[in-house]
PDBML (XML) file of the C-alpha atoms, coordinates in Angstrom:
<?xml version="1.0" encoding="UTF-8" ?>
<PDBx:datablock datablockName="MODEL"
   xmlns:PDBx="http://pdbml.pdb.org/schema/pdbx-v50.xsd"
   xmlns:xsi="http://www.w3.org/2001/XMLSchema-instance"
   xsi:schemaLocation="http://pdbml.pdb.org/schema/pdbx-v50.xsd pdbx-v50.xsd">
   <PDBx:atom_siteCategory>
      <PDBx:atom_site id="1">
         <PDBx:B_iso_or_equiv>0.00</PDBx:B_iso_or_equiv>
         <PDBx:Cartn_x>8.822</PDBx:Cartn_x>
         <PDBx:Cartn_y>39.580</PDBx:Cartn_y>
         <PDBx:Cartn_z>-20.886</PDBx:Cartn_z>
         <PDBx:auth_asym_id>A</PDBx:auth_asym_id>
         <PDBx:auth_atom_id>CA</PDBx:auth_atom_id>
         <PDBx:auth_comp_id>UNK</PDBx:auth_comp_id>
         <PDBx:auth_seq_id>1</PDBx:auth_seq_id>
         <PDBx:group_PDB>ATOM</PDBx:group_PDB>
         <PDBx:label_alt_id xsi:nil="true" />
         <PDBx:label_asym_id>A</PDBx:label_asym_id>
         <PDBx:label_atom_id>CA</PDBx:label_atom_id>
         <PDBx:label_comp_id>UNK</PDBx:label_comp_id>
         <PDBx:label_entity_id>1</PDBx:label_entity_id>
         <PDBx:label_seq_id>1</PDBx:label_seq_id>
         <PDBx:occupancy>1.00</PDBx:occupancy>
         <PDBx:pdbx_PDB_model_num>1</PDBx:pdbx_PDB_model_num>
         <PDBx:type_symbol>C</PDBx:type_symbol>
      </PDBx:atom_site>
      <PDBx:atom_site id="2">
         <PDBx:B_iso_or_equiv>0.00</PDBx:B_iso_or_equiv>
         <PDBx:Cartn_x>5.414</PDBx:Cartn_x>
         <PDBx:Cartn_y>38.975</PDBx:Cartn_y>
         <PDBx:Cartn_z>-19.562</PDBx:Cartn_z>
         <PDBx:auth_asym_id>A</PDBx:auth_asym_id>
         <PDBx:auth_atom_id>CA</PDBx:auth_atom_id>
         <PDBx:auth_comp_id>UNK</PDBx:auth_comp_id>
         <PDBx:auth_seq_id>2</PDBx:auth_seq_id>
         <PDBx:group_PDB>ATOM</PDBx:group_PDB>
         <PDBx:label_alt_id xsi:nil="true" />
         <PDBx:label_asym_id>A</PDBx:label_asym_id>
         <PDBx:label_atom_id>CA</PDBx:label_atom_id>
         <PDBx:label_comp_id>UNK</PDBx:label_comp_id>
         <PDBx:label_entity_id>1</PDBx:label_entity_id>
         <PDBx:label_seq_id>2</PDBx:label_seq_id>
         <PDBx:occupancy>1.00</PDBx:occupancy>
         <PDBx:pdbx_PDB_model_num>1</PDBx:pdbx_PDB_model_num>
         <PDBx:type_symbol>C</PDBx:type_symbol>
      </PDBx:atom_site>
      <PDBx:atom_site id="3">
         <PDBx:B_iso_or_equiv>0.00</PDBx:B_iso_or_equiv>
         <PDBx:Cartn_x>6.069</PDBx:Cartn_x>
         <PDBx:Cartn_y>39.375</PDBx:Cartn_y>
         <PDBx:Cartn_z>-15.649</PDBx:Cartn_z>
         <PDBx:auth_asym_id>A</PDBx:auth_asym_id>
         <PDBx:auth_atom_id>CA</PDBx:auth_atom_id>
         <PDBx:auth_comp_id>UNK</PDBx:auth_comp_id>
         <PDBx:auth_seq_id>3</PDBx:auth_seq_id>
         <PDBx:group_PDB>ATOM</PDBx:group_PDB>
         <PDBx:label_alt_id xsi:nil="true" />
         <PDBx:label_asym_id>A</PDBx:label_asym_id>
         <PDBx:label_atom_id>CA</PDBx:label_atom_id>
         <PDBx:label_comp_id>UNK</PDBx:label_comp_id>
         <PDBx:label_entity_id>1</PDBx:label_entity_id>
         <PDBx:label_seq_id>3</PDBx:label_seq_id>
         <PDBx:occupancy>1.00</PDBx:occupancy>
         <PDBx:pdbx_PDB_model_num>1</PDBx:pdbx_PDB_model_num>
         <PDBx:type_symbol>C</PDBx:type_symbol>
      </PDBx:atom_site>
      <PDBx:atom_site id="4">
         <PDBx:B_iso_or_equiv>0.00</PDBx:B_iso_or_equiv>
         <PDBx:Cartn_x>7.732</PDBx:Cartn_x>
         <PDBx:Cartn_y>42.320</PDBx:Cartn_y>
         <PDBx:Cartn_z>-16.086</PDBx:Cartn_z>
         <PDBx:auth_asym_id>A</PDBx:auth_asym_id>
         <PDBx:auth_atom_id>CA</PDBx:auth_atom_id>
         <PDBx:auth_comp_id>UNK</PDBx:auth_comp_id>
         <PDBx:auth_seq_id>4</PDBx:auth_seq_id>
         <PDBx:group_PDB>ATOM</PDBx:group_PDB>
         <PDBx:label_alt_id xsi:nil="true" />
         <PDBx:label_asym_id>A</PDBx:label_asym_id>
         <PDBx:label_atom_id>CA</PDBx:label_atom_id>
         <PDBx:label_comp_id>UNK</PDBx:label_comp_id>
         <PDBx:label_entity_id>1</PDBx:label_entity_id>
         <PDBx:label_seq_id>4</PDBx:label_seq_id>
         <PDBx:occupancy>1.00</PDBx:occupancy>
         <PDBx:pdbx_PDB_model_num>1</PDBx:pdbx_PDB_model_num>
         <PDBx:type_symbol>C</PDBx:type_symbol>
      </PDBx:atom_site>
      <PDBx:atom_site id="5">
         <PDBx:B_iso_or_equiv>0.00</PDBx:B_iso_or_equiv>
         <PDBx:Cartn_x>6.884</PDBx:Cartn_x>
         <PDBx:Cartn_y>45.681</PDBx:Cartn_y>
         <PDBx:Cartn_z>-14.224</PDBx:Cartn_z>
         <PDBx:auth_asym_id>A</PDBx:auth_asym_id>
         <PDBx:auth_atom_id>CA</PDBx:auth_atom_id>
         <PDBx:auth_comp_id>UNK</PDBx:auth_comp_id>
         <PDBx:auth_seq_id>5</PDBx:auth_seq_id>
         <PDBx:group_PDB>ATOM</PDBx:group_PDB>
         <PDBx:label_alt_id xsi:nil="true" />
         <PDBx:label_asym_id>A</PDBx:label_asym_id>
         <PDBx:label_atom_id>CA</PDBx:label_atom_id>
         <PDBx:label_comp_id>UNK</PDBx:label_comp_id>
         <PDBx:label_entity_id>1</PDBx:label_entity_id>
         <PDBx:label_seq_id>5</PDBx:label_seq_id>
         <PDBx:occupancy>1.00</PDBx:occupancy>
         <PDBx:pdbx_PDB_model_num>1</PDBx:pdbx_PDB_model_num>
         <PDBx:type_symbol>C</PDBx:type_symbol>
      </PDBx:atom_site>
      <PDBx:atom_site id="6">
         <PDBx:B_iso_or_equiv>0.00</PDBx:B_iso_or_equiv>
         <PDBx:Cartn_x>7.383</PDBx:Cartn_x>
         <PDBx:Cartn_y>48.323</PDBx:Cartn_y>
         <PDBx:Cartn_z>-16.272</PDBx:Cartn_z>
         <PDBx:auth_asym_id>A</PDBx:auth_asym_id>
         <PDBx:auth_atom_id>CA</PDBx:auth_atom_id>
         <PDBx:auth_comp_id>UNK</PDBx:auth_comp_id>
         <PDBx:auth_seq_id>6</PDBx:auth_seq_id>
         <PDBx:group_PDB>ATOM</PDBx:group_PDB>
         <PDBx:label_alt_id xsi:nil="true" />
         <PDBx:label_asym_id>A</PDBx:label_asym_id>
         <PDBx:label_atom_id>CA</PDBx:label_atom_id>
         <PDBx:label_comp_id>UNK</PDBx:label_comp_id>
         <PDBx:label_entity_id>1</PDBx:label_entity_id>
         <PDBx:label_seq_id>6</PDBx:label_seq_id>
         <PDBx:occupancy>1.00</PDBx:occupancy>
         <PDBx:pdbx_PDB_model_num>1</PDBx:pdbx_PDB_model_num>
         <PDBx:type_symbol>C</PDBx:type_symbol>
      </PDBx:atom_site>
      <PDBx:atom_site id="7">
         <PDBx:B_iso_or_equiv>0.00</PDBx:B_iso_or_equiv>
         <PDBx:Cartn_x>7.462</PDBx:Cartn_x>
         <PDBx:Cartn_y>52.442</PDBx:Cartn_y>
         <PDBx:Cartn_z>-15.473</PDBx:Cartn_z>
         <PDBx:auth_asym_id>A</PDBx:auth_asym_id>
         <PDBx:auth_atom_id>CA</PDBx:auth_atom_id>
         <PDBx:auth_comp_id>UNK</PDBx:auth_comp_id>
         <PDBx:auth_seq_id>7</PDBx:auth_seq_id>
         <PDBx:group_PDB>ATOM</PDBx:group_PDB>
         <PDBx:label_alt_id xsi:nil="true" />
         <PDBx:label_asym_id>A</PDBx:label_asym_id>
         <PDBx:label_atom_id>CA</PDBx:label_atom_id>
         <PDBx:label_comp_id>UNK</PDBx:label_comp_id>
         <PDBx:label_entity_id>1</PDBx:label_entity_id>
         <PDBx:label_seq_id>7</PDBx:label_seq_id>
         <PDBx:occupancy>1.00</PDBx:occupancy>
         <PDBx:pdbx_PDB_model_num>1</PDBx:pdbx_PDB_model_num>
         <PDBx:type_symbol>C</PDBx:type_symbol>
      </PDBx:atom_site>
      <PDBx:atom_site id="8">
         <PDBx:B_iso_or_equiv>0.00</PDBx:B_iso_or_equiv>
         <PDBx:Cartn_x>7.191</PDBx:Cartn_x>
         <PDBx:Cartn_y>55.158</PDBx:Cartn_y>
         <PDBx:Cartn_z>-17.861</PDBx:Cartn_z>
         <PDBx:auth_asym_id>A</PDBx:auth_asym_id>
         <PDBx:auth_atom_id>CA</PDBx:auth_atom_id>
         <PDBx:auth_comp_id>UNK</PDBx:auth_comp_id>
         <PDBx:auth_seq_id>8</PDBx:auth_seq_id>
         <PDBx:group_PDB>ATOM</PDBx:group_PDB>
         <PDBx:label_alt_id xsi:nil="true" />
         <PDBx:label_asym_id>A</PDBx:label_asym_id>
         <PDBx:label_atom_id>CA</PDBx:label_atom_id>
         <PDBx:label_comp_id>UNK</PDBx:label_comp_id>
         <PDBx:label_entity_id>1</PDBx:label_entity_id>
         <PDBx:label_seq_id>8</PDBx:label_seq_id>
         <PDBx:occupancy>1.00</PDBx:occupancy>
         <PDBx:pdbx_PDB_model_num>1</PDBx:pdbx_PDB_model_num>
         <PDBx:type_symbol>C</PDBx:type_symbol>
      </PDBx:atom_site>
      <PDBx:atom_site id="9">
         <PDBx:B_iso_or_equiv>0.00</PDBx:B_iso_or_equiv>
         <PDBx:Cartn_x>8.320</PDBx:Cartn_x>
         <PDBx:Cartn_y>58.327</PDBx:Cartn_y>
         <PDBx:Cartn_z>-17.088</PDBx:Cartn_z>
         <PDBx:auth_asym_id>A</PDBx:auth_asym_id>
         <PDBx:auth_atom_id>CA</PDBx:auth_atom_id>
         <PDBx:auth_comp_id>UNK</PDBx:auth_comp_id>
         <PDBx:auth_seq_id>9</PDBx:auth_seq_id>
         <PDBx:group_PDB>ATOM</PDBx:group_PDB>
         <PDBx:label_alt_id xsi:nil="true" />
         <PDBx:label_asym_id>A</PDBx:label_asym_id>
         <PDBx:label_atom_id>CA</PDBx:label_atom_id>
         <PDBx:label_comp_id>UNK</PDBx:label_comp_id>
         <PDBx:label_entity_id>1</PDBx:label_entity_id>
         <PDBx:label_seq_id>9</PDBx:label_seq_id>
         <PDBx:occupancy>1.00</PDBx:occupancy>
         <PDBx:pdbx_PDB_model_num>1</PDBx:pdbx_PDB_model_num>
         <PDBx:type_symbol>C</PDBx:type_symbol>
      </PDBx:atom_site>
      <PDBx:atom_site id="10">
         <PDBx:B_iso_or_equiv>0.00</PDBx:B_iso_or_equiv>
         <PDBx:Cartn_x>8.648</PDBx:Cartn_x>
         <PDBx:Cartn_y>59.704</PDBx:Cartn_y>
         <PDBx:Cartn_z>-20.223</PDBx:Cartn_z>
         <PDBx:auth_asym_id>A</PDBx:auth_asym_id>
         <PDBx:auth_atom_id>CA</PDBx:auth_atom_id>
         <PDBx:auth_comp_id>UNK</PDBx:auth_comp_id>
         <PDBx:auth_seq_id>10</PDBx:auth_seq_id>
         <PDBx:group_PDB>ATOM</PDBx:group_PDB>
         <PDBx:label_alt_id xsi:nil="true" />
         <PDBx:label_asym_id>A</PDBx:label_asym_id>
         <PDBx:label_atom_id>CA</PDBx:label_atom_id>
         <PDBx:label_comp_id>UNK</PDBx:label_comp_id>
         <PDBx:label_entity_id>1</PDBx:label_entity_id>
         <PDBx:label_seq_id>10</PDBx:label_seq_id>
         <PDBx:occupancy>1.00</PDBx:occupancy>
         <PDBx:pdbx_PDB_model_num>1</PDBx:pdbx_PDB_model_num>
         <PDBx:type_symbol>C</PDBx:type_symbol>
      </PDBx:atom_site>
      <PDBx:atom_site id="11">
         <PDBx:B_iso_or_equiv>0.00</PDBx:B_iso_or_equiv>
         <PDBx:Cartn_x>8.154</PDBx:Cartn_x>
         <PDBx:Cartn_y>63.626</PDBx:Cartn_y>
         <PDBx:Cartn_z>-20.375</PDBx:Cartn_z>
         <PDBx:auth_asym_id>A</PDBx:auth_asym_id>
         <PDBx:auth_atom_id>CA</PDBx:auth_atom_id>
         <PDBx:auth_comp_id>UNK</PDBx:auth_comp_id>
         <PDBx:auth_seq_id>11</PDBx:auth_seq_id>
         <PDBx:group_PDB>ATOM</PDBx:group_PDB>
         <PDBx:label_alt_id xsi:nil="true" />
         <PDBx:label_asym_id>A</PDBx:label_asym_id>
         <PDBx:label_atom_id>CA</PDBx:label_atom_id>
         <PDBx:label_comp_id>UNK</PDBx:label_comp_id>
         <PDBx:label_entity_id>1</PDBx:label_entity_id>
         <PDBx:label_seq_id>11</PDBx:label_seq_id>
         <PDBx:occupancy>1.00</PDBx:occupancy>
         <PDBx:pdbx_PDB_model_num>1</PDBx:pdbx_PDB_model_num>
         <PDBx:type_symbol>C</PDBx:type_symbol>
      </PDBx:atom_site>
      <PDBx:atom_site id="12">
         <PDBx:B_iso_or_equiv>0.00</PDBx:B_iso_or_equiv>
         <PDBx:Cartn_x>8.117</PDBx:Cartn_x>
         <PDBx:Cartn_y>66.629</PDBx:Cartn_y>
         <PDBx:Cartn_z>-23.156</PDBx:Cartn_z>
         <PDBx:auth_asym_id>A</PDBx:auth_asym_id>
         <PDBx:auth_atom_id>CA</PDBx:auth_atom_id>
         <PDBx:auth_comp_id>UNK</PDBx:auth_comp_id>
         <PDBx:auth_seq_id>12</PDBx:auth_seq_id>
         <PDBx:group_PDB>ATOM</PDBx:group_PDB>
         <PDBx:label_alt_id xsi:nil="true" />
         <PDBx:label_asym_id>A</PDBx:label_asym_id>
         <PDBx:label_atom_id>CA</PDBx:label_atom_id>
         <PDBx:label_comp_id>UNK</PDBx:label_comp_id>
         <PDBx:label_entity_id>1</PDBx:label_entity_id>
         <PDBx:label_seq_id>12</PDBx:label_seq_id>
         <PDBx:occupancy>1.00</PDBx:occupancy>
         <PDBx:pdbx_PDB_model_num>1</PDBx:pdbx_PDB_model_num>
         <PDBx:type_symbol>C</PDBx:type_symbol>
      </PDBx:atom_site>
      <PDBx:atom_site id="13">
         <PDBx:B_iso_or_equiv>0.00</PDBx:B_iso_or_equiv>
         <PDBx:Cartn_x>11.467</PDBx:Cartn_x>
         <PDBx:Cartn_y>67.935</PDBx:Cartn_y>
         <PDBx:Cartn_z>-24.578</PDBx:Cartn_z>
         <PDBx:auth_asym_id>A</PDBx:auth_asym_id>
         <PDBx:auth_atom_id>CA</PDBx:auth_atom_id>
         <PDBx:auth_comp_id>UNK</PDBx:auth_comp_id>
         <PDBx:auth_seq_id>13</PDBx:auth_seq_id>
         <PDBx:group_PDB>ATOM</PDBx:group_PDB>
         <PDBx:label_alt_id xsi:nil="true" />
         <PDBx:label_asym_id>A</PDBx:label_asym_id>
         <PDBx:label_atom_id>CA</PDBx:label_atom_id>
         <PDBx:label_comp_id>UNK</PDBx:label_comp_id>
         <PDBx:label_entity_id>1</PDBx:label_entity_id>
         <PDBx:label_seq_id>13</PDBx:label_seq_id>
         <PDBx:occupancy>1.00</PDBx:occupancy>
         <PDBx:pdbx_PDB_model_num>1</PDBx:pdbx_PDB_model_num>
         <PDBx:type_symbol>C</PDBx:type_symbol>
      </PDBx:atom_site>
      <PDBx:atom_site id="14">
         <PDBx:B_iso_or_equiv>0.00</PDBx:B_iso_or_equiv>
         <PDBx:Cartn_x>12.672</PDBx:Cartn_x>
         <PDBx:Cartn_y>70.626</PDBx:Cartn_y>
         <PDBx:Cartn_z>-22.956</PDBx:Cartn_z>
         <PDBx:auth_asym_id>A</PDBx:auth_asym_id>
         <PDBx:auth_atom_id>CA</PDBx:auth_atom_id>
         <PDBx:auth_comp_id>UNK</PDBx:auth_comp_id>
         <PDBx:auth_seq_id>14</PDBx:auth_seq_id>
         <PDBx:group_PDB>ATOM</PDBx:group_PDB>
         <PDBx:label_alt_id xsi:nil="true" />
         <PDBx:label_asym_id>A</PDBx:label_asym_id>
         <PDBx:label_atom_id>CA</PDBx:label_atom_id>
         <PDBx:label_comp_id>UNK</PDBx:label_comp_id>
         <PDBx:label_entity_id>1</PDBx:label_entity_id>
         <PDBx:label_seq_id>14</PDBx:label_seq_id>
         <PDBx:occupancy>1.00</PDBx:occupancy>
         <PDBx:pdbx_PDB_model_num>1</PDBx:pdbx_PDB_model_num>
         <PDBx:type_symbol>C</PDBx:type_symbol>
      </PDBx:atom_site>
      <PDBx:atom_site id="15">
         <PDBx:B_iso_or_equiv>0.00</PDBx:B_iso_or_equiv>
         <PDBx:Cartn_x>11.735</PDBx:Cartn_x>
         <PDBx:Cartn_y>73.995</PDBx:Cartn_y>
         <PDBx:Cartn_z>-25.213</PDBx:Cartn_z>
         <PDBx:auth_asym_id>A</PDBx:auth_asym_id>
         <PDBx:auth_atom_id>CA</PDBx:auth_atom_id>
         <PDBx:auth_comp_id>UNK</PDBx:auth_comp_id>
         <PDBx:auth_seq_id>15</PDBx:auth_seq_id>
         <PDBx:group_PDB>ATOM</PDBx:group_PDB>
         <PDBx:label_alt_id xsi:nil="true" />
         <PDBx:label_asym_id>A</PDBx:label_asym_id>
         <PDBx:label_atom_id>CA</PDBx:label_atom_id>
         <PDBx:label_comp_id>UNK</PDBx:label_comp_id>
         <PDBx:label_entity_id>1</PDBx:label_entity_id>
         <PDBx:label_seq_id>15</PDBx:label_seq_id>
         <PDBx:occupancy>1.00</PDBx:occupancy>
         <PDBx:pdbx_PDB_model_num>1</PDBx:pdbx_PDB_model_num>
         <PDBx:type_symbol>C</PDBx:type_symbol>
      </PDBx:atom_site>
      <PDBx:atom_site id="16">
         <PDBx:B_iso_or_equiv>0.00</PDBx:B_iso_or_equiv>
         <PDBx:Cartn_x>15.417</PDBx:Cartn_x>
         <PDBx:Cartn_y>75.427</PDBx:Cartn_y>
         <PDBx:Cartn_z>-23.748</PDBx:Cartn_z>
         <PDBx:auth_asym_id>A</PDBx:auth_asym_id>
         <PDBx:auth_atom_id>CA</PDBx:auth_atom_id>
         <PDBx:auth_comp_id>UNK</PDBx:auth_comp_id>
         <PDBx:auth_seq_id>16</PDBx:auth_seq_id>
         <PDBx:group_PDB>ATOM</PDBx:group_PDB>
         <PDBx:label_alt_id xsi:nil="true" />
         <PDBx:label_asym_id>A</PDBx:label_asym_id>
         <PDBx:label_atom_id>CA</PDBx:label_atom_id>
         <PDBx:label_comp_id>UNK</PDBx:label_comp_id>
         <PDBx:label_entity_id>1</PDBx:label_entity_id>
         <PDBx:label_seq_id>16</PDBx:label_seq_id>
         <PDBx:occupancy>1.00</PDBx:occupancy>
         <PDBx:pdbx_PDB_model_num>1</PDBx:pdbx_PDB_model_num>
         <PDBx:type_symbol>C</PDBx:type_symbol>
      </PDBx:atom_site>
      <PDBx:atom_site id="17">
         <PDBx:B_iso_or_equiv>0.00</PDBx:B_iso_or_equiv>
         <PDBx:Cartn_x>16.374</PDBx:Cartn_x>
         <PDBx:Cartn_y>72.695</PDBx:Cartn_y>
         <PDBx:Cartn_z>-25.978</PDBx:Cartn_z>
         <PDBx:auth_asym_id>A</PDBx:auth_asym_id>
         <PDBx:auth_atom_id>CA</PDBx:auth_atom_id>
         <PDBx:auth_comp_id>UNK</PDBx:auth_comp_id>
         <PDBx:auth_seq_id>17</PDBx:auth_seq_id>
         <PDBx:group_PDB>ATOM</PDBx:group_PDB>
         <PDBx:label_alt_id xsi:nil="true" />
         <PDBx:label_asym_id>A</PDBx:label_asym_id>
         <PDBx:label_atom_id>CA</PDBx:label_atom_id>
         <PDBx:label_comp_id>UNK</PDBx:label_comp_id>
         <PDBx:label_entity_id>1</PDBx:label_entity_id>
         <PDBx:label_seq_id>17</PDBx:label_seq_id>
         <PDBx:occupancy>1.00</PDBx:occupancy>
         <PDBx:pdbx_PDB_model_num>1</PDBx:pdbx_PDB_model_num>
         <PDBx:type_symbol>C</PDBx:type_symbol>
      </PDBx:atom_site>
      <PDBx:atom_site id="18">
         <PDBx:B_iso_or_equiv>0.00</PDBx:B_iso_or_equiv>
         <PDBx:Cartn_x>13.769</PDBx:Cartn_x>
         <PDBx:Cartn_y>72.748</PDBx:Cartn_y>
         <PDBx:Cartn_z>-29.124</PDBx:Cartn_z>
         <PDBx:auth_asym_id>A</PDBx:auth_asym_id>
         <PDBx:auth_atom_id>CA</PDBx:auth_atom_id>
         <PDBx:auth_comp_id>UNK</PDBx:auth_comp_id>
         <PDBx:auth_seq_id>18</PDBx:auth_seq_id>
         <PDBx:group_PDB>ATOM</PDBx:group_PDB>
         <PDBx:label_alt_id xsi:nil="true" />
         <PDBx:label_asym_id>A</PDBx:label_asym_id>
         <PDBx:label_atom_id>CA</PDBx:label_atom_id>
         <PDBx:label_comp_id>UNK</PDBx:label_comp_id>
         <PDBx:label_entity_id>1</PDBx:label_entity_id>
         <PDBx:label_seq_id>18</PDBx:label_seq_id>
         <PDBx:occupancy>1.00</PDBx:occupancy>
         <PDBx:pdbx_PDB_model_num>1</PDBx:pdbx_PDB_model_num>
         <PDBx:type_symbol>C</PDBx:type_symbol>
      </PDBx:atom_site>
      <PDBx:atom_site id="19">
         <PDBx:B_iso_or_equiv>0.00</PDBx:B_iso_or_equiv>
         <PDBx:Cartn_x>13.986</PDBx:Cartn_x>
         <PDBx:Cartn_y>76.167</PDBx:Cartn_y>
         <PDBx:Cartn_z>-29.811</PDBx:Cartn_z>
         <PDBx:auth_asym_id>A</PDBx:auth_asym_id>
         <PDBx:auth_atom_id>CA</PDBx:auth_atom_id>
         <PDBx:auth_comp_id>UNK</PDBx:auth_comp_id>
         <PDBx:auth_seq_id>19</PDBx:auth_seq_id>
         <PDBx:group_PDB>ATOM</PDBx:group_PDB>
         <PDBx:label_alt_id xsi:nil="true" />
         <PDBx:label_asym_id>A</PDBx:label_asym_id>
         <PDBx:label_atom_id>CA</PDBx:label_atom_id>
         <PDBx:label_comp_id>UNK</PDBx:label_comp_id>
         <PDBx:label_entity_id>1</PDBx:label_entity_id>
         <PDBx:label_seq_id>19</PDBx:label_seq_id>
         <PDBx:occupancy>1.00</PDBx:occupancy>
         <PDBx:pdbx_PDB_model_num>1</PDBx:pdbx_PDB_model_num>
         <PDBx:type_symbol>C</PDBx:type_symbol>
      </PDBx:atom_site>
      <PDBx:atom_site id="20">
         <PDBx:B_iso_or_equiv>0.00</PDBx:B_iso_or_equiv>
         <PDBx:Cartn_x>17.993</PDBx:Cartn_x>
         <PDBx:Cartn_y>75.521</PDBx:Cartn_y>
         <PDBx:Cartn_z>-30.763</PDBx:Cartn_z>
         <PDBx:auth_asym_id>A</PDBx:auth_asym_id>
         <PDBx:auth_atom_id>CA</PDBx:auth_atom_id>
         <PDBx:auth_comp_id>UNK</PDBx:auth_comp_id>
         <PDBx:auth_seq_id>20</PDBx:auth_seq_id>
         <PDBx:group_PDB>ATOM</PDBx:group_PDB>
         <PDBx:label_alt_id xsi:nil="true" />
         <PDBx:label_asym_id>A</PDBx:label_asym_id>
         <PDBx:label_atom_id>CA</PDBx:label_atom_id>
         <PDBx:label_comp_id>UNK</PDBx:label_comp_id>
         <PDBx:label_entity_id>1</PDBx:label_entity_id>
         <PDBx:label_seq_id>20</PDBx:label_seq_id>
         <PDBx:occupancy>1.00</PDBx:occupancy>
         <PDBx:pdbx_PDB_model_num>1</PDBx:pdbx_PDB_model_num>
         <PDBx:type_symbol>C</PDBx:type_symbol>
      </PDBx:atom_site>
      <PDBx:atom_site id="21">
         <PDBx:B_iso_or_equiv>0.00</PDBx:B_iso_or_equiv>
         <PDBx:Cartn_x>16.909</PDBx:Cartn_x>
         <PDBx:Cartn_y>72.247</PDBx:Cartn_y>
         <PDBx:Cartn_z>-32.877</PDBx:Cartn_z>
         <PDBx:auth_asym_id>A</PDBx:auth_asym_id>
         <PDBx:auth_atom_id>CA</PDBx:auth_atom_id>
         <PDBx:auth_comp_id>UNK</PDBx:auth_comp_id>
         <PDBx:auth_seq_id>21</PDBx:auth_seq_id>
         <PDBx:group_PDB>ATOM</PDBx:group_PDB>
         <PDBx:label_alt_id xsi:nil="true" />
         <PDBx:label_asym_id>A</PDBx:label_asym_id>
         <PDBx:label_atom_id>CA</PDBx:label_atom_id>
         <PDBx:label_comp_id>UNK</PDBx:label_comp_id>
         <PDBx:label_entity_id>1</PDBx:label_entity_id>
         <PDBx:label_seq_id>21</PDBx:label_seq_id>
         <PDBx:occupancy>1.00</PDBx:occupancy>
         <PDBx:pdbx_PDB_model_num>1</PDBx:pdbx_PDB_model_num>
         <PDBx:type_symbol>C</PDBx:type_symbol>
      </PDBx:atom_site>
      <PDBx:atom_site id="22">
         <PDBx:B_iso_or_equiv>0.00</PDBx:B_iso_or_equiv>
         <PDBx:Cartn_x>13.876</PDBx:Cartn_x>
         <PDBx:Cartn_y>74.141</PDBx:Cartn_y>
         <PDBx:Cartn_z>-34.580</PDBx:Cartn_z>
         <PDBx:auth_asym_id>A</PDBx:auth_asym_id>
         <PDBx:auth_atom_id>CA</PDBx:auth_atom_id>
         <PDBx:auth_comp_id>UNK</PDBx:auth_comp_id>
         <PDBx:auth_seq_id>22</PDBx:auth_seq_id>
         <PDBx:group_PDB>ATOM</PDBx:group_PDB>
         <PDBx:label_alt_id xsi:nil="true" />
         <PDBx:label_asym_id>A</PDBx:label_asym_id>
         <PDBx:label_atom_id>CA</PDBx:label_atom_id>
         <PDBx:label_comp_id>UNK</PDBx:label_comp_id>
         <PDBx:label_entity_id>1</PDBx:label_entity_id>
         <PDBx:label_seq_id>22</PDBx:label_seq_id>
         <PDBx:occupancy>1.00</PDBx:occupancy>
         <PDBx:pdbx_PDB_model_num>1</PDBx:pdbx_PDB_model_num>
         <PDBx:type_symbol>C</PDBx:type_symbol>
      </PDBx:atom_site>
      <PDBx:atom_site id="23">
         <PDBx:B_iso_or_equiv>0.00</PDBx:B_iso_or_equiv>
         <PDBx:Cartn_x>17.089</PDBx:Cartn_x>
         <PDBx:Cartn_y>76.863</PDBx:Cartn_y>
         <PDBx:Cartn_z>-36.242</PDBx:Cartn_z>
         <PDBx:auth_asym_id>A</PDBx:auth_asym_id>
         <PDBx:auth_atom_id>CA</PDBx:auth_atom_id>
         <PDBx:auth_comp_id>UNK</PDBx:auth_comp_id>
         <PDBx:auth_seq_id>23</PDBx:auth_seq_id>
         <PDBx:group_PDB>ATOM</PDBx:group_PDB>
         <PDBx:label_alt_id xsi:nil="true" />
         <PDBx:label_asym_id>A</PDBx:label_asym_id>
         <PDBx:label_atom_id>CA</PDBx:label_atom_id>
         <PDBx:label_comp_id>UNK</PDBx:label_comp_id>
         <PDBx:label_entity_id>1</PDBx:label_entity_id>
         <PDBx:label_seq_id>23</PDBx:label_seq_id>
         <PDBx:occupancy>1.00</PDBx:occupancy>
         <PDBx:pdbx_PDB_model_num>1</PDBx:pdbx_PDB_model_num>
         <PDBx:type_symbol>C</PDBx:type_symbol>
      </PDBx:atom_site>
      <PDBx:atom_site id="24">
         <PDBx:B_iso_or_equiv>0.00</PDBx:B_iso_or_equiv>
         <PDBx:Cartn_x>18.646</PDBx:Cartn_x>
         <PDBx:Cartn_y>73.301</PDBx:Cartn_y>
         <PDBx:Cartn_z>-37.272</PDBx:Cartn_z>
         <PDBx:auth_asym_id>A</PDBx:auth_asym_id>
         <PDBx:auth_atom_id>CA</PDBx:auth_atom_id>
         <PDBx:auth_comp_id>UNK</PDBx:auth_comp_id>
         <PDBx:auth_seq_id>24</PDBx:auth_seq_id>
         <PDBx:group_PDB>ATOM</PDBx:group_PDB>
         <PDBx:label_alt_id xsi:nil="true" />
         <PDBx:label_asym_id>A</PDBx:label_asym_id>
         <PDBx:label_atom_id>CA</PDBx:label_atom_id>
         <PDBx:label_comp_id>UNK</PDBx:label_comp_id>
         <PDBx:label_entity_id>1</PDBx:label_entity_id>
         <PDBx:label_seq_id>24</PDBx:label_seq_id>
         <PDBx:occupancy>1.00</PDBx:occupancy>
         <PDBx:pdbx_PDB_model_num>1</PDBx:pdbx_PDB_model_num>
         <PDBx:type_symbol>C</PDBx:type_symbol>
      </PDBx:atom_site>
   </PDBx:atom_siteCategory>
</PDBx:datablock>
């Protein structure tokens, strides 16, 4: 756990895909 390399390539949600979610 303390050796490791770590990458984030975390990005935004899509807003394709929030605008669907936001109508529940």
């Amino acid at each position: 756990w303390k050796e490791l390399e770590i990458l984030n390539l975390l990005h935004q949600q899509s807003p394709d895909i929030a605008q669907g979610v936001d109508r529940e």
